[in-house]
PDB file of N, CA and C in Angstrom:
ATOM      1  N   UNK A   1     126.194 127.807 -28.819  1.00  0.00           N
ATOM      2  CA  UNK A   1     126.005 129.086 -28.150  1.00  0.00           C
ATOM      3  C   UNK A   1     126.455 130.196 -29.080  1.00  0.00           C
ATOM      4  N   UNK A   2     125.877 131.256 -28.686  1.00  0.00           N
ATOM      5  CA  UNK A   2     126.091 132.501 -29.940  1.00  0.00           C
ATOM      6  C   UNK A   2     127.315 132.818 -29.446  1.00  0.00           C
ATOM      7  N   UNK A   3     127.980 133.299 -30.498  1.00  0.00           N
ATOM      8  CA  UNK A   3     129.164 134.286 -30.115  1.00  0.00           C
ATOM      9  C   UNK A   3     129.095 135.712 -29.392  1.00  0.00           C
ATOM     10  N   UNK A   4     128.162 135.938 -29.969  1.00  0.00           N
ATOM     11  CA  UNK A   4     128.021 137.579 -29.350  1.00  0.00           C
ATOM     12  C   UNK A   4     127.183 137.864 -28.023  1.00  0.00           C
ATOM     13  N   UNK A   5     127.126 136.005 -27.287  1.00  0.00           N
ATOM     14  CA  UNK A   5     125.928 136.564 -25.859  1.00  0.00           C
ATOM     15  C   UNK A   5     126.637 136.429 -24.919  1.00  0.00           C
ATOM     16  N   UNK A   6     126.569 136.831 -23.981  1.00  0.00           N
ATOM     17  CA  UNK A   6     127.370 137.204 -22.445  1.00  0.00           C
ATOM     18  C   UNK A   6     127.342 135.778 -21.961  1.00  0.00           C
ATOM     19  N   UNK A   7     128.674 134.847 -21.502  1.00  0.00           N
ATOM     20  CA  UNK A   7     128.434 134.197 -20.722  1.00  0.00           C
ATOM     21  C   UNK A   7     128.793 133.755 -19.233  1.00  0.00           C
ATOM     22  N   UNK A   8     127.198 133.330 -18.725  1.00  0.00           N
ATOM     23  CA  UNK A   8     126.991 133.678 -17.403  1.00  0.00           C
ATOM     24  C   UNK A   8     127.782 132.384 -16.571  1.00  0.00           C
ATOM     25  N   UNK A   9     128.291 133.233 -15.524  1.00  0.00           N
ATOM     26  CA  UNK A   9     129.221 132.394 -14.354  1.00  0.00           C
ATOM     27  C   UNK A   9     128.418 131.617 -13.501  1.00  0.00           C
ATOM     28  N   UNK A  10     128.930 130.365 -13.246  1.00  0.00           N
ATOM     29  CA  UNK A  10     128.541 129.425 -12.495  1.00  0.00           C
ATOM     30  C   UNK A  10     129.155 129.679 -10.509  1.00  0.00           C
ATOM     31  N   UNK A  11     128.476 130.035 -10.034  1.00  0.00           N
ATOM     32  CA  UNK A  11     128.908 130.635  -9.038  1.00  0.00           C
ATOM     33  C   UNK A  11     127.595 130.075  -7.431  1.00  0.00           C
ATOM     34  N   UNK A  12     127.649 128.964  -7.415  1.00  0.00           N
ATOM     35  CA  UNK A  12     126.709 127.742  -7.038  1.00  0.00           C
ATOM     36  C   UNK A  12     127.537 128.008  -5.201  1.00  0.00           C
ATOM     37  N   UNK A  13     128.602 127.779  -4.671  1.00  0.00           N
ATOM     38  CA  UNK A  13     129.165 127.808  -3.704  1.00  0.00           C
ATOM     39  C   UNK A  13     129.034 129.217  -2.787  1.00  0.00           C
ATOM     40  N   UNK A  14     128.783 128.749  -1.375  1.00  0.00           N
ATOM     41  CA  UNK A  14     128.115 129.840  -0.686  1.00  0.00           C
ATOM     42  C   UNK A  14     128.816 130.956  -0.095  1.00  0.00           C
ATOM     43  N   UNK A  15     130.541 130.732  -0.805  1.00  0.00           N
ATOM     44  CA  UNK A  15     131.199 131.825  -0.939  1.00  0.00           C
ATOM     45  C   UNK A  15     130.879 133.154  -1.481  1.00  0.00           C
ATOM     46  N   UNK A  16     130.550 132.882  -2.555  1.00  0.00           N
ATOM     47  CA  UNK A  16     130.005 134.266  -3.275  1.00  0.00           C
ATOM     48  C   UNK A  16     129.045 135.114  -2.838  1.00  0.00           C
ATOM     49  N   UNK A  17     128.551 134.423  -1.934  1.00  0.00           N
ATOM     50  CA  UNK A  17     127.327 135.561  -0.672  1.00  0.00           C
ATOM     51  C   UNK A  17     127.857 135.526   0.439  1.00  0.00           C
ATOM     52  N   UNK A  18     127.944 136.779   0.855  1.00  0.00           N
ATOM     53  CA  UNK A  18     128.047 137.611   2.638  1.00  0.00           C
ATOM     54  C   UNK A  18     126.600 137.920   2.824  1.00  0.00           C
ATOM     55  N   UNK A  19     126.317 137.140   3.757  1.00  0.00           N
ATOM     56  CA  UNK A  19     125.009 137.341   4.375  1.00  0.00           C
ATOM     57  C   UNK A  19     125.234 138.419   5.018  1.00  0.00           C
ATOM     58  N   UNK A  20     126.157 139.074   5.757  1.00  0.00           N
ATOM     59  CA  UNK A  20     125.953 140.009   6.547  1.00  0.00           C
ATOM     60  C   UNK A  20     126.531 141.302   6.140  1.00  0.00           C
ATOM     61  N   UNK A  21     127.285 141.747   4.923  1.00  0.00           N
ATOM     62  CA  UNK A  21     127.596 142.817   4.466  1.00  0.00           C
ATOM     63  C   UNK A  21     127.350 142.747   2.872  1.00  0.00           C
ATOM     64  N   UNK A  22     126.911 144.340   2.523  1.00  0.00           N
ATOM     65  CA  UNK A  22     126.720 144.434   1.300  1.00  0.00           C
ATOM     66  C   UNK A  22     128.042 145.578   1.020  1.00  0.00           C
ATOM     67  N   UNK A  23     129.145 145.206   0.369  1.00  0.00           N
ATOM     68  CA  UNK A  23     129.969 146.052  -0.078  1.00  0.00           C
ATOM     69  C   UNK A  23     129.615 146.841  -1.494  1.00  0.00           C
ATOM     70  N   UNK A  24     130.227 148.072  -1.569  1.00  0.00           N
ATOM     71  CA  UNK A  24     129.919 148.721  -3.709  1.00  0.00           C
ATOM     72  C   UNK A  24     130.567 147.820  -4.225  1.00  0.00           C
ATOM     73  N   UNK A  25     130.172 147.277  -5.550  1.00  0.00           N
ATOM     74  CA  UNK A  25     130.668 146.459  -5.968  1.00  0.00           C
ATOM     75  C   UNK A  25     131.740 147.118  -6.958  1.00  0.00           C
ATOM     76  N   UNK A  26     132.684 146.233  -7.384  1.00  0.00           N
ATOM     77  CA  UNK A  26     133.978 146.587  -7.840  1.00  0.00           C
ATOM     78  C   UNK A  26     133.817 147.302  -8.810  1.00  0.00           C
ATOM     79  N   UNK A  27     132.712 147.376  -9.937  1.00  0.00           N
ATOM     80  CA  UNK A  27     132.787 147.904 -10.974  1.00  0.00           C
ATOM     81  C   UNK A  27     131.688 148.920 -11.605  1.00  0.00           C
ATOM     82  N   UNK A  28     130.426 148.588 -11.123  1.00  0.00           N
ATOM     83  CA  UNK A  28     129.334 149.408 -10.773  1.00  0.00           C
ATOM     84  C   UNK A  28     129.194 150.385  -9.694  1.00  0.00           C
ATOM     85  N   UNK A  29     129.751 150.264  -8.413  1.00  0.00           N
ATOM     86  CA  UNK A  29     129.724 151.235  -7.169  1.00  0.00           C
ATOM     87  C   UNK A  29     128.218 150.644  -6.634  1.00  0.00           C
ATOM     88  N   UNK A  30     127.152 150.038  -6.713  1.00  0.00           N
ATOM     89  CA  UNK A  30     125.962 149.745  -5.977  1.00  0.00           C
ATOM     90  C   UNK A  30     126.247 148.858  -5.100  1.00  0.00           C
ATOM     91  N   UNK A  31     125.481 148.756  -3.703  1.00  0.00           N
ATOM     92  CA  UNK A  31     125.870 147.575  -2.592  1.00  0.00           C
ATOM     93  C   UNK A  31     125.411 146.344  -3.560  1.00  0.00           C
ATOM     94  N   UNK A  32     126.909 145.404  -2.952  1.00  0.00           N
ATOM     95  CA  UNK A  32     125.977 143.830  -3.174  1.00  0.00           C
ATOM     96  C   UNK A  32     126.752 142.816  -2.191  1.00  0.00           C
ATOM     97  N   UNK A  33     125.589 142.042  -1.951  1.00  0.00           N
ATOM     98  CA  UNK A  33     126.559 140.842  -1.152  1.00  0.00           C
ATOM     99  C   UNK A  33     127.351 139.841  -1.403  1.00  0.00           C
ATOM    100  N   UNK A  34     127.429 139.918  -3.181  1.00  0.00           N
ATOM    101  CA  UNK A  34     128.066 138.933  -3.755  1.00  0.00           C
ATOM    102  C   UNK A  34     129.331 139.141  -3.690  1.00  0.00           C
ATOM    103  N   UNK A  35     130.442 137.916  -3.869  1.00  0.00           N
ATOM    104  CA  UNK A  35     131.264 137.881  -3.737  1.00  0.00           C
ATOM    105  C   UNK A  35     132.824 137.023  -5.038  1.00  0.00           C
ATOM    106  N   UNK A  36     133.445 137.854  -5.144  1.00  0.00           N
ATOM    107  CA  UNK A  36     134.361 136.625  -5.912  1.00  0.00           C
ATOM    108  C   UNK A  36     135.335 136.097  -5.823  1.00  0.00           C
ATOM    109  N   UNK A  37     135.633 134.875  -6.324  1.00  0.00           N
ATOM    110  CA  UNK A  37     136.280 134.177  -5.771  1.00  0.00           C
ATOM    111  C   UNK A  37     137.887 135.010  -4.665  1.00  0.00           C
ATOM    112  N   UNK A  38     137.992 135.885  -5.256  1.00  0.00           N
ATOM    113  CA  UNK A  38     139.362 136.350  -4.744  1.00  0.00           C
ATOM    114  C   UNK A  38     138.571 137.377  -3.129  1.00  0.00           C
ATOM    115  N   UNK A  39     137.294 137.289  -3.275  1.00  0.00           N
ATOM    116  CA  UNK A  39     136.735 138.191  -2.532  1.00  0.00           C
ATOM    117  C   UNK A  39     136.220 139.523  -2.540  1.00  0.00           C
ATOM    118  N   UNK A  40     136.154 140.294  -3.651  1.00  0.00           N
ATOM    119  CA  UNK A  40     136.260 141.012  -4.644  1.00  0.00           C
ATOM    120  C   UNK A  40     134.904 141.451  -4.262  1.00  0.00           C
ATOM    121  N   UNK A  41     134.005 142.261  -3.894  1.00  0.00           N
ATOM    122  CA  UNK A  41     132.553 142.966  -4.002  1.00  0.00           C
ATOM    123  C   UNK A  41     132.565 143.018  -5.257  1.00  0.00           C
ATOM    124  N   UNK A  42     131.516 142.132  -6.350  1.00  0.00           N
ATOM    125  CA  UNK A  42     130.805 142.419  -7.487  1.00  0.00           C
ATOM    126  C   UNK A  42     129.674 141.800  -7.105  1.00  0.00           C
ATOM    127  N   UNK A  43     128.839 142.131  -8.396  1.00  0.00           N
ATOM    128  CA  UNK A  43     127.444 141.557  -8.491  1.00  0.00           C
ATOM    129  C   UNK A  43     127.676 140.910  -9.878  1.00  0.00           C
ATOM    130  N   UNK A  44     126.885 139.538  -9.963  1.00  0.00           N
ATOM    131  CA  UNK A  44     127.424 138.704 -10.415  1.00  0.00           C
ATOM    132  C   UNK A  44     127.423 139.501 -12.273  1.00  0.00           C
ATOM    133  N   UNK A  45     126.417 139.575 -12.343  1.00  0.00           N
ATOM    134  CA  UNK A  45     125.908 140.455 -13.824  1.00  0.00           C
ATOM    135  C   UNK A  45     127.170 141.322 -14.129  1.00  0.00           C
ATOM    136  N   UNK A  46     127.573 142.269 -13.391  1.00  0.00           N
ATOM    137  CA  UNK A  46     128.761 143.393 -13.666  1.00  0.00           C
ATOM    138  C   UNK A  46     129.774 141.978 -14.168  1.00  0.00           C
ATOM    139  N   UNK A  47     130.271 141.143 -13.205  1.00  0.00           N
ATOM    140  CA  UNK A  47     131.467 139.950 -13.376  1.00  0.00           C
ATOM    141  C   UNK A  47     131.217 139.342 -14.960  1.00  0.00           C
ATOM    142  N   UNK A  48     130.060 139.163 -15.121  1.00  0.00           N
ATOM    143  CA  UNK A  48     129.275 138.652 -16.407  1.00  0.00           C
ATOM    144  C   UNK A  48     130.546 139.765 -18.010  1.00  0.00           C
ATOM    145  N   UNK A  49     129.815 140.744 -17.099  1.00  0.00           N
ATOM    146  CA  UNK A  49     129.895 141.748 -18.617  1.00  0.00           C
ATOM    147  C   UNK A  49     131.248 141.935 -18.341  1.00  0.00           C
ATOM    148  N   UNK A  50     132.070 142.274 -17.616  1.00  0.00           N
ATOM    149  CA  UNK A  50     133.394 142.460 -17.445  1.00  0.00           C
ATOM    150  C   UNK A  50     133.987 141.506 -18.122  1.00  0.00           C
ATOM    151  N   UNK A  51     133.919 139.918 -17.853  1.00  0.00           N
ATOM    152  CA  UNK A  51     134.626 138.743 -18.856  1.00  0.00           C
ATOM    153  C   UNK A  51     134.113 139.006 -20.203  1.00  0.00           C
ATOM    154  N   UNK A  52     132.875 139.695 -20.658  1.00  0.00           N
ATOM    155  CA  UNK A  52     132.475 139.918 -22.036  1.00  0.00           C
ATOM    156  C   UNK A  52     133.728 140.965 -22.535  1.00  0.00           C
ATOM    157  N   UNK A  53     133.623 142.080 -21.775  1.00  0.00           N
ATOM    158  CA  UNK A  53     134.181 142.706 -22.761  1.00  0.00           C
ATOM    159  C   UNK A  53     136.140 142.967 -22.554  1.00  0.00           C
ATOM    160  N   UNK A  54     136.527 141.226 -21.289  1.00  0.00           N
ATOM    161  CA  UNK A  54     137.182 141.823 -21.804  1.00  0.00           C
ATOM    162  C   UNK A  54     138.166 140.223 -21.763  1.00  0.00           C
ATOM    163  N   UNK A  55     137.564 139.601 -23.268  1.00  0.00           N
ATOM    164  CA  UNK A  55     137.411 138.438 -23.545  1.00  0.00           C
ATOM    165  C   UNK A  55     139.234 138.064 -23.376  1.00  0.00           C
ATOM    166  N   UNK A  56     140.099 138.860 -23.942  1.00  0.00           N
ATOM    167  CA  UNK A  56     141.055 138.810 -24.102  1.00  0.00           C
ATOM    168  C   UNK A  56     142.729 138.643 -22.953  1.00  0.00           C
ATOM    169  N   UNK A  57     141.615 138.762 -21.437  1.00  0.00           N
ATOM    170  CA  UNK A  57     142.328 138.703 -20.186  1.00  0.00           C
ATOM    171  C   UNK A  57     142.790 137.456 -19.795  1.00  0.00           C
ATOM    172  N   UNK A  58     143.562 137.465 -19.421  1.00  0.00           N
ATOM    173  CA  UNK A  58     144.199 135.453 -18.969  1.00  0.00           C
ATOM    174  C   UNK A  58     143.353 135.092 -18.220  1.00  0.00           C
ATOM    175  N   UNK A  59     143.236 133.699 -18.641  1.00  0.00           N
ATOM    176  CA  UNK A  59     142.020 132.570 -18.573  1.00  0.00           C
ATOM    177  C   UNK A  59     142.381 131.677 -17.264  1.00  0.00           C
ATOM    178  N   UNK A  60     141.323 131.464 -16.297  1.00  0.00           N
ATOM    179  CA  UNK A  60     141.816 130.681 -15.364  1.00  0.00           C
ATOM    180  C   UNK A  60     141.235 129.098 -15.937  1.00  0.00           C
ATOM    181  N   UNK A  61     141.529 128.353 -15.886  1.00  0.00           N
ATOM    182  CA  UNK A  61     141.941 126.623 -16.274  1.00  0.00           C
ATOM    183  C   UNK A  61     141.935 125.864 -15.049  1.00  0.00           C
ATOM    184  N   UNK A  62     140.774 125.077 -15.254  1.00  0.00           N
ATOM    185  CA  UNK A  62     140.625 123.728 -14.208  1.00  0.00           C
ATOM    186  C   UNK A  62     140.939 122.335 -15.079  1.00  0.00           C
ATOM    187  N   UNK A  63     141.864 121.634 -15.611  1.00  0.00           N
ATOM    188  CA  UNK A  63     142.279 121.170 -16.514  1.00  0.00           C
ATOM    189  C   UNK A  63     141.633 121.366 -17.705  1.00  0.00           C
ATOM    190  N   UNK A  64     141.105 120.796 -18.513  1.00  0.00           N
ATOM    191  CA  UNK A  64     140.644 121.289 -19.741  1.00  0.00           C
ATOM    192  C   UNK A  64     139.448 122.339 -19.860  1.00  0.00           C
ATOM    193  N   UNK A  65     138.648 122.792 -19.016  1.00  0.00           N
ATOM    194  CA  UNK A  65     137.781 123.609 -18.595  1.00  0.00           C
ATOM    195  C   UNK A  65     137.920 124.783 -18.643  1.00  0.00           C
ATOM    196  N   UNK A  66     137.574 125.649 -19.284  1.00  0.00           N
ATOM    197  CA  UNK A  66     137.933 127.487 -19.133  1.00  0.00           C
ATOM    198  C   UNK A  66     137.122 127.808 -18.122  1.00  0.00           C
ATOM    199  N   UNK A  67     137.039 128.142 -17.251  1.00  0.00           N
ATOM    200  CA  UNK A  67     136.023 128.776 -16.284  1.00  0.00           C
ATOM    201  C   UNK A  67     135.795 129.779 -16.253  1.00  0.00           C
ATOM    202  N   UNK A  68     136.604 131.080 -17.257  1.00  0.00           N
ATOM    203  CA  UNK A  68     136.676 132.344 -17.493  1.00  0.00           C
ATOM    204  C   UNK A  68     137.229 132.541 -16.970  1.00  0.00           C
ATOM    205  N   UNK A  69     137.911 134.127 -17.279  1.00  0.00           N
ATOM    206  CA  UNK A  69     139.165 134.743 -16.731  1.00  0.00           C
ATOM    207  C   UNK A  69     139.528 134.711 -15.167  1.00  0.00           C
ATOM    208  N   UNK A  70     140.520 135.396 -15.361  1.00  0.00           N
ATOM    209  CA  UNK A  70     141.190 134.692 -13.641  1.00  0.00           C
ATOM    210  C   UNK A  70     140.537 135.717 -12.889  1.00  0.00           C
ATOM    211  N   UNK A  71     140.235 136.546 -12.997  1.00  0.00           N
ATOM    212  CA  UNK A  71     139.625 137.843 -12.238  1.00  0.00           C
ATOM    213  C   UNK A  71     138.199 137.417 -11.724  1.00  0.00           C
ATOM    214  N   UNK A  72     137.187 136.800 -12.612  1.00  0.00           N
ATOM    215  CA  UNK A  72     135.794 136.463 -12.769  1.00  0.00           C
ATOM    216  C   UNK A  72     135.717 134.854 -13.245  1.00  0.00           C
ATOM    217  N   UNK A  73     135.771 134.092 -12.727  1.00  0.00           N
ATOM    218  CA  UNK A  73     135.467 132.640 -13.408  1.00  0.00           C
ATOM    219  C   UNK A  73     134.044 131.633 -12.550  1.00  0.00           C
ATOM    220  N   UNK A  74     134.081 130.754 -13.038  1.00  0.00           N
ATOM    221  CA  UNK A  74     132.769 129.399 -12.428  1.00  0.00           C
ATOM    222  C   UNK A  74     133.954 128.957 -11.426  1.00  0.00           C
ATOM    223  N   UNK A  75     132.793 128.288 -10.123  1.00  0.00           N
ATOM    224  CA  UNK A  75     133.346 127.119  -9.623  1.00  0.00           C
ATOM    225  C   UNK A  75     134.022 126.319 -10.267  1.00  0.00           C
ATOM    226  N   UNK A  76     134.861 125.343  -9.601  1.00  0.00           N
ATOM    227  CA  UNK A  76     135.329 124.398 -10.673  1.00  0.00           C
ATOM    228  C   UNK A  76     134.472 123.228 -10.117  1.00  0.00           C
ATOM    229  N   UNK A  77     134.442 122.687 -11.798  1.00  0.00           N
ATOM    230  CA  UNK A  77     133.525 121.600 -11.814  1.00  0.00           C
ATOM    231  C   UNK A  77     133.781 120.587 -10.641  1.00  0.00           C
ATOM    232  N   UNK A  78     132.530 119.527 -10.492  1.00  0.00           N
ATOM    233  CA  UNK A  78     132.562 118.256  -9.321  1.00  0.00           C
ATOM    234  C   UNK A  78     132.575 117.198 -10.060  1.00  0.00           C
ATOM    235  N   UNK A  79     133.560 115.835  -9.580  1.00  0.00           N
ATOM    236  CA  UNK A  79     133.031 114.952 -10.061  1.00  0.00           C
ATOM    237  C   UNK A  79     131.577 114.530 -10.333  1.00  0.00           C
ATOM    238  N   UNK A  80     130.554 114.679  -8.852  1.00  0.00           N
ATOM    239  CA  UNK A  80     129.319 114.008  -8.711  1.00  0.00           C
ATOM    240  C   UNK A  80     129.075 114.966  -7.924  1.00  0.00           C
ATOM    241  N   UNK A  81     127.084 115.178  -7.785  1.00  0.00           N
ATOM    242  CA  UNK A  81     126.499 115.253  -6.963  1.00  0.00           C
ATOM    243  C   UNK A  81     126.586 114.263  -5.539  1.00  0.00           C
ATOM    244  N   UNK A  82     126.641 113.003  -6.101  1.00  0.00           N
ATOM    245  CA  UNK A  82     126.549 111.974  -4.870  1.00  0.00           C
ATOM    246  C   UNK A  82     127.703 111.561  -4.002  1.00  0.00           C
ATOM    247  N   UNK A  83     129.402 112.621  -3.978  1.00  0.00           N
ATOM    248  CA  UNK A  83     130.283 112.959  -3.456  1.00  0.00           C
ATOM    249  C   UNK A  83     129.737 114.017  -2.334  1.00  0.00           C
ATOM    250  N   UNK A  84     128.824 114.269  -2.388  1.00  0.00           N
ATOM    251  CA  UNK A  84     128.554 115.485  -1.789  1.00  0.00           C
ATOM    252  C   UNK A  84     127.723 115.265  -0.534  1.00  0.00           C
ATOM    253  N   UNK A  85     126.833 114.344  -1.107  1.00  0.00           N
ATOM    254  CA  UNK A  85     126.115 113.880  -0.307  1.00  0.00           C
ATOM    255  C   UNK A  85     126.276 113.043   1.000  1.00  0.00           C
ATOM    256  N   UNK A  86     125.209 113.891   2.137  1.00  0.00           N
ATOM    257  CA  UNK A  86     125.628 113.069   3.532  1.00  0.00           C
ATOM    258  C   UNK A  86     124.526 112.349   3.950  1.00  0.00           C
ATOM    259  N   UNK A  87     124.919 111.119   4.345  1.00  0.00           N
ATOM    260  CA  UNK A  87     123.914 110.390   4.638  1.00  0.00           C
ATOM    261  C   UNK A  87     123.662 110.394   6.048  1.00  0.00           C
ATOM    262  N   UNK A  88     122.209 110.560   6.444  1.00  0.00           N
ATOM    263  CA  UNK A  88     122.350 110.097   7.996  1.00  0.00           C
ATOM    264  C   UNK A  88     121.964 109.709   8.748  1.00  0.00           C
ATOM    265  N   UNK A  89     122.270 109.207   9.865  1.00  0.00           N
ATOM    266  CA  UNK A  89     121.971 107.865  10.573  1.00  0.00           C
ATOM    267  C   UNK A  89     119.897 107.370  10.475  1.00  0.00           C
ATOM    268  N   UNK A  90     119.826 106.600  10.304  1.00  0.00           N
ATOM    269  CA  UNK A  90     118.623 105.870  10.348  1.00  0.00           C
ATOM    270  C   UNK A  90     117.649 106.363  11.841  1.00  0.00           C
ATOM    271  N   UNK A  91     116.953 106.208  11.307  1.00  0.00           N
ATOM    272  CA  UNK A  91     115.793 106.614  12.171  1.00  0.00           C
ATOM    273  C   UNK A  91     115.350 105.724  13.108  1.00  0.00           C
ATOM    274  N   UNK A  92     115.447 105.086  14.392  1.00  0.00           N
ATOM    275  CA  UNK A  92     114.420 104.522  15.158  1.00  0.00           C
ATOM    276  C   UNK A  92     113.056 103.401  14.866  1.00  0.00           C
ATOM    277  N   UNK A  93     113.254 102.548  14.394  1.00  0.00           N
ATOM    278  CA  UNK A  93     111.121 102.595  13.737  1.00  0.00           C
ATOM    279  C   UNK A  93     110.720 102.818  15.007  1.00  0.00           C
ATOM    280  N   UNK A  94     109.314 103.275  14.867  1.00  0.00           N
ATOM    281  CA  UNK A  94     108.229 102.740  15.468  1.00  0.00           C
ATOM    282  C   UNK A  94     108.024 102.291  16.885  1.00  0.00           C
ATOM    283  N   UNK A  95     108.398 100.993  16.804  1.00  0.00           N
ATOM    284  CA  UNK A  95     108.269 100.212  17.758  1.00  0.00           C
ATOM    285  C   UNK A  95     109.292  99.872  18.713  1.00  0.00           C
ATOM    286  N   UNK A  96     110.367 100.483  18.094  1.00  0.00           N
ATOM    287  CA  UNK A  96     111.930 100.932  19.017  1.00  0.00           C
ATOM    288  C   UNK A  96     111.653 102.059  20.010  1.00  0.00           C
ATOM    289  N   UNK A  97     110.224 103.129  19.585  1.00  0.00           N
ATOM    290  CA  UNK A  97     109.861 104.104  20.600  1.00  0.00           C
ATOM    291  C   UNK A  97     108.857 103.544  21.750  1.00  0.00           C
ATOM    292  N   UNK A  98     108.889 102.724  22.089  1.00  0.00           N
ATOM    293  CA  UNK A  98     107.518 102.592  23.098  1.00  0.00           C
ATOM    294  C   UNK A  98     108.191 103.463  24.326  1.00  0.00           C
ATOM    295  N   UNK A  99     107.136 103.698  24.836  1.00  0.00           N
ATOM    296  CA  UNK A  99     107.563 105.011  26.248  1.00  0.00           C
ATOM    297  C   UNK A  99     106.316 104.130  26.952  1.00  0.00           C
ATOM    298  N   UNK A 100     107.347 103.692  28.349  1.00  0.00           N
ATOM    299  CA  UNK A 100     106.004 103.676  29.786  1.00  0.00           C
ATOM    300  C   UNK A 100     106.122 104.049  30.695  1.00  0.00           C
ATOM    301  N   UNK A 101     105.382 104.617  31.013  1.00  0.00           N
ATOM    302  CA  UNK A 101     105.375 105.614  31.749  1.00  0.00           C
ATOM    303  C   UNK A 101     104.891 105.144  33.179  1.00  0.00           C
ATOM    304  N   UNK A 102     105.282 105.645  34.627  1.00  0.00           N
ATOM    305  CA  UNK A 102     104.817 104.721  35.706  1.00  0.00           C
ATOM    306  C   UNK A 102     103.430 105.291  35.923  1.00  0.00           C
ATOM    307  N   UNK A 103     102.547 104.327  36.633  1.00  0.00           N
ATOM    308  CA  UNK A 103     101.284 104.273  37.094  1.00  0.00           C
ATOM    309  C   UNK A 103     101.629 104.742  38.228  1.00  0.00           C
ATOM    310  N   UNK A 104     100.659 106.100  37.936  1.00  0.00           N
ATOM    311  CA  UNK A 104     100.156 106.714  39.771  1.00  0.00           C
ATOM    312  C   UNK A 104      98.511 106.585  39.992  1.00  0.00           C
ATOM    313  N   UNK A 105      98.472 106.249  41.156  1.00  0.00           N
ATOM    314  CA  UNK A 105      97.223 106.494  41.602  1.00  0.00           C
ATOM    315  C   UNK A 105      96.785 107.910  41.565  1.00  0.00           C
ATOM    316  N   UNK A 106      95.266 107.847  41.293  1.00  0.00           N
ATOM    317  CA  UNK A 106      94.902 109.187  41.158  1.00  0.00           C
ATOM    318  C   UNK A 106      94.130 109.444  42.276  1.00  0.00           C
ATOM    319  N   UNK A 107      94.110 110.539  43.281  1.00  0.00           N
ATOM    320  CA  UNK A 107      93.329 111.157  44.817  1.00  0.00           C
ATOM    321  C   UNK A 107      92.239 111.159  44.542  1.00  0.00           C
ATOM    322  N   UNK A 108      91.075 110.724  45.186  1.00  0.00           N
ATOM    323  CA  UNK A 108      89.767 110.925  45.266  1.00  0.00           C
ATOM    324  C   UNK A 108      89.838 112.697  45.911  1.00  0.00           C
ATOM    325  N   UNK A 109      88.511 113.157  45.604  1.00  0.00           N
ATOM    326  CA  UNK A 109      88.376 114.222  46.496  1.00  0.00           C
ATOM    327  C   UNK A 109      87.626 113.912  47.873  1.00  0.00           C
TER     328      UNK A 109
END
């Protein structure tokens, strides 16, 4: 990766969006619904350039992992996708649905 390109936050968890309010964001002043980790109104891009320029701020650390500064950082990493995952209950087949229904006579006119 270049030295001199902005790098972008991993921000995957559905914390970082308020569906229902758009606050100014911390550093730009424009509404956004994004959110950071501390709760913070930014948009993720402003959070971006803020850890750019201000490379030199204490680093938040998920054991060996920099996630970027403590102000603006990534999720912390997952072991697995397949920790995550919910499995669920099985479906019925087929032939477990039969439906009968009672016989009525039908009225002549």
């Amino acid at each position: 990766m270049n030295g001199d390109a902005v790098r972008l936050l991993v921000w995957r968890d559905a914390l970082h969006f308020d569906r229902f309010e758009d606050l100014p964001c911390a550093l730009c002043g424009k509404p956004t619904p994004m959110r950071s980790h501390t709760d913070e109104p930014v948009h993720k891009v402003c959070a971006e350039q803020w850890n750019y320029t201000h490379s030199d701020a204490p680093r938040h650390l998920a054991g060996t992992h920099d996630l970027g500064t403590r102000r603006f950082h990534d999720d912390a990493p997952t072991a697995g996708k397949q920790i995550n995952v919910r499995h669920l209950p099985q479906r019925p087949t087929a032939d477990a649905l039969t439906l009968e229904l009672p016989i009525t006579e039908r009225k002549s006119a």
